[in-house]
Protein backbone atom coordinates (compact mmCIF):
# COMPACT_ATOMS: atom_id res chain seq x y z
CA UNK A 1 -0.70 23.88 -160.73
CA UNK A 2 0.86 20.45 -161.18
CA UNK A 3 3.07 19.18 -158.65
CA UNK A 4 6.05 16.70 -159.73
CA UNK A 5 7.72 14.27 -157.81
CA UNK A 6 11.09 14.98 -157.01
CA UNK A 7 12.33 11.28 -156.71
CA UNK A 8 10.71 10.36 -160.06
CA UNK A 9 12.60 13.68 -161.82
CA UNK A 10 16.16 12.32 -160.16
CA UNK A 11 15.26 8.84 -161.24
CA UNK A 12 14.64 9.43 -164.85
CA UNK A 13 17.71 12.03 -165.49
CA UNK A 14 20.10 10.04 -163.17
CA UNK A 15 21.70 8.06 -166.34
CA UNK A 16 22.60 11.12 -167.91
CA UNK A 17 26.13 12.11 -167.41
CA UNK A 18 26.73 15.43 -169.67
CA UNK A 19 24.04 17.47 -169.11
CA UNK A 20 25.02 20.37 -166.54
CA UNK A 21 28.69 19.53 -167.11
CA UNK A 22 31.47 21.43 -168.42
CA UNK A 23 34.70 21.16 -170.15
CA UNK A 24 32.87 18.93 -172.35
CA UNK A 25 34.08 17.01 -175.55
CA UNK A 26 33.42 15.26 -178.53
CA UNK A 27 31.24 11.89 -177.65
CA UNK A 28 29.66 9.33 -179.63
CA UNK A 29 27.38 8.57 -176.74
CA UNK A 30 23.73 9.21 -177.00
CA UNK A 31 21.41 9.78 -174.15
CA UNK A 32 18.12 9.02 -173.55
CA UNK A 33 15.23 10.09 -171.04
CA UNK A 34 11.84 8.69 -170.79
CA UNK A 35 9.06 9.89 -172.32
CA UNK A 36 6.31 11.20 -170.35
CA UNK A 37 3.55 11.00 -173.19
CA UNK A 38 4.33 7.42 -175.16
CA UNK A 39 0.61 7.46 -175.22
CA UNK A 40 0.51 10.47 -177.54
CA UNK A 41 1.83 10.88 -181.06
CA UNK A 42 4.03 14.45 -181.07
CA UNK A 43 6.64 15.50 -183.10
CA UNK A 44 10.02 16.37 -181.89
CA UNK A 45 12.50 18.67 -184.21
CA UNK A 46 15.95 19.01 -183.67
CA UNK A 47 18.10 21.66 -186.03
CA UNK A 48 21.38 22.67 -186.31
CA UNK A 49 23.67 25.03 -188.63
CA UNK A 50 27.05 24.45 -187.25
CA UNK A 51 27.63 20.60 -188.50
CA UNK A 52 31.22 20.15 -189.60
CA UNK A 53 32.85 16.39 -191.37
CA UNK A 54 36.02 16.29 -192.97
CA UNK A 55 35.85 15.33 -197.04
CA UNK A 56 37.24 11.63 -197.30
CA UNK A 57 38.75 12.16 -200.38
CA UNK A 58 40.23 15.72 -200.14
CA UNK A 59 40.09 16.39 -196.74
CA UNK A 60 38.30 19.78 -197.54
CA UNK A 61 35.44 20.92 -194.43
CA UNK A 62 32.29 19.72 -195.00
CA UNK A 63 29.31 22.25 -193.63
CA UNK A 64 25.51 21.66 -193.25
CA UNK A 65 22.26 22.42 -191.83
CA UNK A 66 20.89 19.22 -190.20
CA UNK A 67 16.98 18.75 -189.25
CA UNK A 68 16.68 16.03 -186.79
CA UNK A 69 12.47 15.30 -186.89
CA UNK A 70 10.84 12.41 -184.89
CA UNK A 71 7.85 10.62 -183.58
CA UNK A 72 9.12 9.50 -180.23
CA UNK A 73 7.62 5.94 -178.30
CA UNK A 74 9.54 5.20 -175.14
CA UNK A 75 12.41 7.46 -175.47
CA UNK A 76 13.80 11.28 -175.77
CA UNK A 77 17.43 12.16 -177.25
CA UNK A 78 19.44 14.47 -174.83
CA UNK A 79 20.03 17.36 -176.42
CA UNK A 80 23.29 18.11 -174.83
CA UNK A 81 24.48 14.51 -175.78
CA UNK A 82 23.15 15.28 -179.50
CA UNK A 83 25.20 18.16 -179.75
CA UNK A 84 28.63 16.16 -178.30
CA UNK A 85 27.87 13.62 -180.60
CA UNK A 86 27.10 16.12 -183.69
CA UNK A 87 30.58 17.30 -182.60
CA UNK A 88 32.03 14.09 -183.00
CA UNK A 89 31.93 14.00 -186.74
CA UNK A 90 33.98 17.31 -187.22
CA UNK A 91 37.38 15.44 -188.29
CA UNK A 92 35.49 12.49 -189.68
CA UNK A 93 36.34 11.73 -193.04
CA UNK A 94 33.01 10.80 -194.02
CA UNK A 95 30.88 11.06 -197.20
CA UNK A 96 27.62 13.28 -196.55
CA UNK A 97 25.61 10.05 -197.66
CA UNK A 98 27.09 8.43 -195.17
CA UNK A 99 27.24 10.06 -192.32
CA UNK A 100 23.44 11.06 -192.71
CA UNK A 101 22.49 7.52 -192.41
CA UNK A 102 25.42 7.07 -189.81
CA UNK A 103 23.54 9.38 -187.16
CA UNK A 104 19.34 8.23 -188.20
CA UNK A 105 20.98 4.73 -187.87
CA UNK A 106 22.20 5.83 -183.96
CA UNK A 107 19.14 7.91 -183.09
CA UNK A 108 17.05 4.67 -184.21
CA UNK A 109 19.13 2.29 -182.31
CA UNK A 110 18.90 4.59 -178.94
CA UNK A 111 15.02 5.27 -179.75
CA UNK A 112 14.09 2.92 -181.27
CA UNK A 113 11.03 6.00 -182.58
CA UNK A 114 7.65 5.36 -184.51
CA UNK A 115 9.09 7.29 -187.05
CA UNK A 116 12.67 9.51 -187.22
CA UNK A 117 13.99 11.52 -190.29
CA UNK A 118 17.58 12.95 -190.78
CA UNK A 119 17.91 16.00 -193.58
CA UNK A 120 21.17 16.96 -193.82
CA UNK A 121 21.42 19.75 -196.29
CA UNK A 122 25.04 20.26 -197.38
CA UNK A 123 27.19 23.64 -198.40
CA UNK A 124 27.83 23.90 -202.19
CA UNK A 125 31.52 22.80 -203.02
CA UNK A 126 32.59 22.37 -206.51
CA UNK A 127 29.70 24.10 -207.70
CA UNK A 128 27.29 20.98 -206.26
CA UNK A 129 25.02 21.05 -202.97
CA UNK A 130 23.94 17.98 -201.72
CA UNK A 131 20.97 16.95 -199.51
CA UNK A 132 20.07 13.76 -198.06
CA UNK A 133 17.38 13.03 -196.76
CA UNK A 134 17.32 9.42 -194.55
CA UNK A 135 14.07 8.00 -193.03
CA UNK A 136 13.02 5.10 -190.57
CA UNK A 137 9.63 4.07 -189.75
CA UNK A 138 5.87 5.56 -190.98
CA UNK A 139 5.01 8.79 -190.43
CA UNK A 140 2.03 9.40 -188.49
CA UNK A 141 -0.44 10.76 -191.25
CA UNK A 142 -2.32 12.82 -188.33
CA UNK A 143 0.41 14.91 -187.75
CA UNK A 144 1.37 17.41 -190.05
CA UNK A 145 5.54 18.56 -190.38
């Protein structure tokens, strides 16, 4: 069995303010906890099927699945804070293109990964789906998605 220091677990989760909190809402506010293994090349996957924007043009409800994939270095994304800040976009008017780039472009700043992919794959409206697919970095060819 491997014992963990207590002080080291409150030290590294002591920035991060909505995890184990309620009455939460919408925030554009990422959050971050080191990474244990920088040394190691793994791949973290983050999915959701409830992502709602607003159309800028018709102000319709946009749906889609998101895949968040990455290659972390120094850094982990909250997943609490990912979810708040999913939320965030719901009465966005935003174009899917957009917005897709919008969140790699925020994962990357608070990351700063080896590698980080958004694929946000969009409900058919008008008879068209869209899917985007927006990437940062060079995937590690030893891993396999």
């Amino acid at each position: 069995m491997v014992s963990e220091d207590n002080t080291t677990k409150t030290n590294e989760n002591s920035e991060l303010s909505h995890l184990g909190q309620g009455g939460t809402q919408p925030s554009r506010t990422l959050e971050t906890f080191p990474n244990r293994n920088p040394d190691r090349d793994y791949l973290v996957e983050l999915t959701t099927d409830e992502f709602t924007c607003v159309c800028p043009m018709t102000g319709q409800p946009d749906f889609a699945d998101i895949a968040i994939r990455y290659v972390p270095d120094q850094k982990i994304v909250e997943s609490k804070s990912l979810k708040l800040y999913l939320w965030s976009f719901r009465n966005e008017g935003i174009f899917h293109e957009h917005v897709s780039n919008r969140i790699l472009d925020d994962l990357v700043e608070v990351l700063d990964p080896r590698w980080c992919q958004v694929d946000a794959n969009f409900s058919i409206r008008g008879g068209i789906a869209i899917r985007i697919k927006a990437e940062h970095g060079t995937f590690p060819p030893h891993l396999s998605t």
